[in-house]
Structures are given as structure tokens and as C-alpha cells.
C-alpha atoms as a PDB file:
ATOM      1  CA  UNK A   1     -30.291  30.039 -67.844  1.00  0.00           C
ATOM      2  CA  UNK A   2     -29.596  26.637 -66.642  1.00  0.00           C
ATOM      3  CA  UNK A   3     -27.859  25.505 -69.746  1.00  0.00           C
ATOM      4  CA  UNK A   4     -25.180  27.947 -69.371  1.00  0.00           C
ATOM      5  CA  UNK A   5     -24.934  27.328 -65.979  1.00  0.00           C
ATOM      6  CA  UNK A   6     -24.393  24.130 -66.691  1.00  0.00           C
ATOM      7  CA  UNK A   7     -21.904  24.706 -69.508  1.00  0.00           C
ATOM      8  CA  UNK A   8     -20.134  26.973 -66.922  1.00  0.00           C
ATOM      9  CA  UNK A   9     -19.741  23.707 -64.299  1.00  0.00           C
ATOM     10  CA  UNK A  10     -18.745  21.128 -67.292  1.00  0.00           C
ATOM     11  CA  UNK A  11     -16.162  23.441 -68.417  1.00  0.00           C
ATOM     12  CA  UNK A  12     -14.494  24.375 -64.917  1.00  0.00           C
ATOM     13  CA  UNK A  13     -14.246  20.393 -63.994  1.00  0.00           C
ATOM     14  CA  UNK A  14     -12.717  19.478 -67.446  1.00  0.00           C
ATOM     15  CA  UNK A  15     -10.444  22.213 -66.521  1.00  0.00           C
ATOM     16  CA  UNK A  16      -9.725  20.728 -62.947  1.00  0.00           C
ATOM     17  CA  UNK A  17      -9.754  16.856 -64.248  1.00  0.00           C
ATOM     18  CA  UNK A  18      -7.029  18.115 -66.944  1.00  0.00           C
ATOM     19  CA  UNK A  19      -4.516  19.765 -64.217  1.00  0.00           C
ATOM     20  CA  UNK A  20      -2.298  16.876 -63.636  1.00  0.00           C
ATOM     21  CA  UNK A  21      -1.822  18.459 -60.023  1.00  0.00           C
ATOM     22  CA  UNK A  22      -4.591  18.739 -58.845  1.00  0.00           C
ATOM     23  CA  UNK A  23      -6.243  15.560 -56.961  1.00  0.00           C
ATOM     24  CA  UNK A  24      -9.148  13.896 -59.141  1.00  0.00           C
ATOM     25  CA  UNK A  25     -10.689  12.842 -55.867  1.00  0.00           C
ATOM     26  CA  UNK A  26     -11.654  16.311 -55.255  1.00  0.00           C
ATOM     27  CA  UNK A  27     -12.541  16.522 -58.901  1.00  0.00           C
ATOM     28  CA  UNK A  28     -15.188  14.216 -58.279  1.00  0.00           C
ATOM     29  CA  UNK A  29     -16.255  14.980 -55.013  1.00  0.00           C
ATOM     30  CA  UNK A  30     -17.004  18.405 -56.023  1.00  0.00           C
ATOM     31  CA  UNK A  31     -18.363  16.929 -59.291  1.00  0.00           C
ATOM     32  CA  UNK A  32     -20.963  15.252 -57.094  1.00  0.00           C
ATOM     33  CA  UNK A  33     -21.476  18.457 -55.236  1.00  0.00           C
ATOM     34  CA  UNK A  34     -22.241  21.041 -58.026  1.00  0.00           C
ATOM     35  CA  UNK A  35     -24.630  18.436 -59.587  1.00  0.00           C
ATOM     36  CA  UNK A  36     -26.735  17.765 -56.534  1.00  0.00           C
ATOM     37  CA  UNK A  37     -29.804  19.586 -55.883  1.00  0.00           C
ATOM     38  CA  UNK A  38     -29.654  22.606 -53.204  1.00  0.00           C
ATOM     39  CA  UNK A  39     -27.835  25.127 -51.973  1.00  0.00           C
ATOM     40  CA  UNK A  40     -23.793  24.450 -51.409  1.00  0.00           C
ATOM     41  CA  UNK A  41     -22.439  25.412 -48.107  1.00  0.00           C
ATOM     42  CA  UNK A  42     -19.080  26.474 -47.339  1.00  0.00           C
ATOM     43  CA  UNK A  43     -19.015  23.949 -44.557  1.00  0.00           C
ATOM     44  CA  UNK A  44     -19.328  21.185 -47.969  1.00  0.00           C
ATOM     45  CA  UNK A  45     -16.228  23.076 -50.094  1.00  0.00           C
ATOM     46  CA  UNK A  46     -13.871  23.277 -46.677  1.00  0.00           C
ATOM     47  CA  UNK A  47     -14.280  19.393 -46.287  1.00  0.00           C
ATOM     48  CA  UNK A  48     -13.556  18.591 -49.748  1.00  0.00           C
ATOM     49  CA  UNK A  49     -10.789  20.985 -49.828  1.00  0.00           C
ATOM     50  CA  UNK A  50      -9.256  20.697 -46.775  1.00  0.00           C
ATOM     51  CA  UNK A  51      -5.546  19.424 -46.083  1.00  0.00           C
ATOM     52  CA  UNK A  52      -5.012  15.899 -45.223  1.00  0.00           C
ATOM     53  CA  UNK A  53      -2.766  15.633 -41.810  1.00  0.00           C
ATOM     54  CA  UNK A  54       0.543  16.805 -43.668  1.00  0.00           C
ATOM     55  CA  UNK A  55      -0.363  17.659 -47.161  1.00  0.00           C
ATOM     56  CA  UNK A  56       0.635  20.306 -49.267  1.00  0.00           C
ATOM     57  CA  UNK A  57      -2.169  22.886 -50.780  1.00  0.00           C
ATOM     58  CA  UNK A  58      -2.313  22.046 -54.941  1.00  0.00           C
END
């Protein structure tokens, strides 16, 4: 089950690296996230998605 797991992750940060508009530091912040070991908390997706002072949601 972990292959298509991991299928599932490789596909949906090709998809995010590909969108012109959306910023590839998250890409690879979240990258880093979904490939460590443990459990993700929401606390971990609000930091790398939050809004800089100012910026616009993409």
C-alpha cells in the first residue's frame, strides 16, 4: 500500500511544481513534509501555507 501512496504524493507535487502560480517554496517545503516520517499536523500545513504580511492566497 505504500507504493501507491507514494505514487499518490509524487503525482500531486509534479502537479503543484508544474502550476506556474503557485510558489515552489511551498512545493518543497511540503515536499519535505509528506516525505518525513510521522504523523503531519495541521499546525505544520498552516505554517507552510500561511500568508506572508500582505500576500495574496495562490
Amino acid at each position: 500500500m505504500a507504493s501507491l501512496q507514494e505514487a499518490v504524493v509524487k503525482k500531486f507535487l509534479q502537479t503543484l511544481d508544474e502550476n506556474e502560480t503557485f510558489d515552489q517554496s511551498k512545493t518543497a517545503k511540503l515536499e519535505a513534509l509528506l516525505k518525513a516520517d510521522g504523523k503531519i499536523k495541521p499546525d505544520d500545513l498552516a505554517a507552510i501555507f500561511a500568508l506572508p504580511d500582505g500576500g495574496e492566497i495562490l
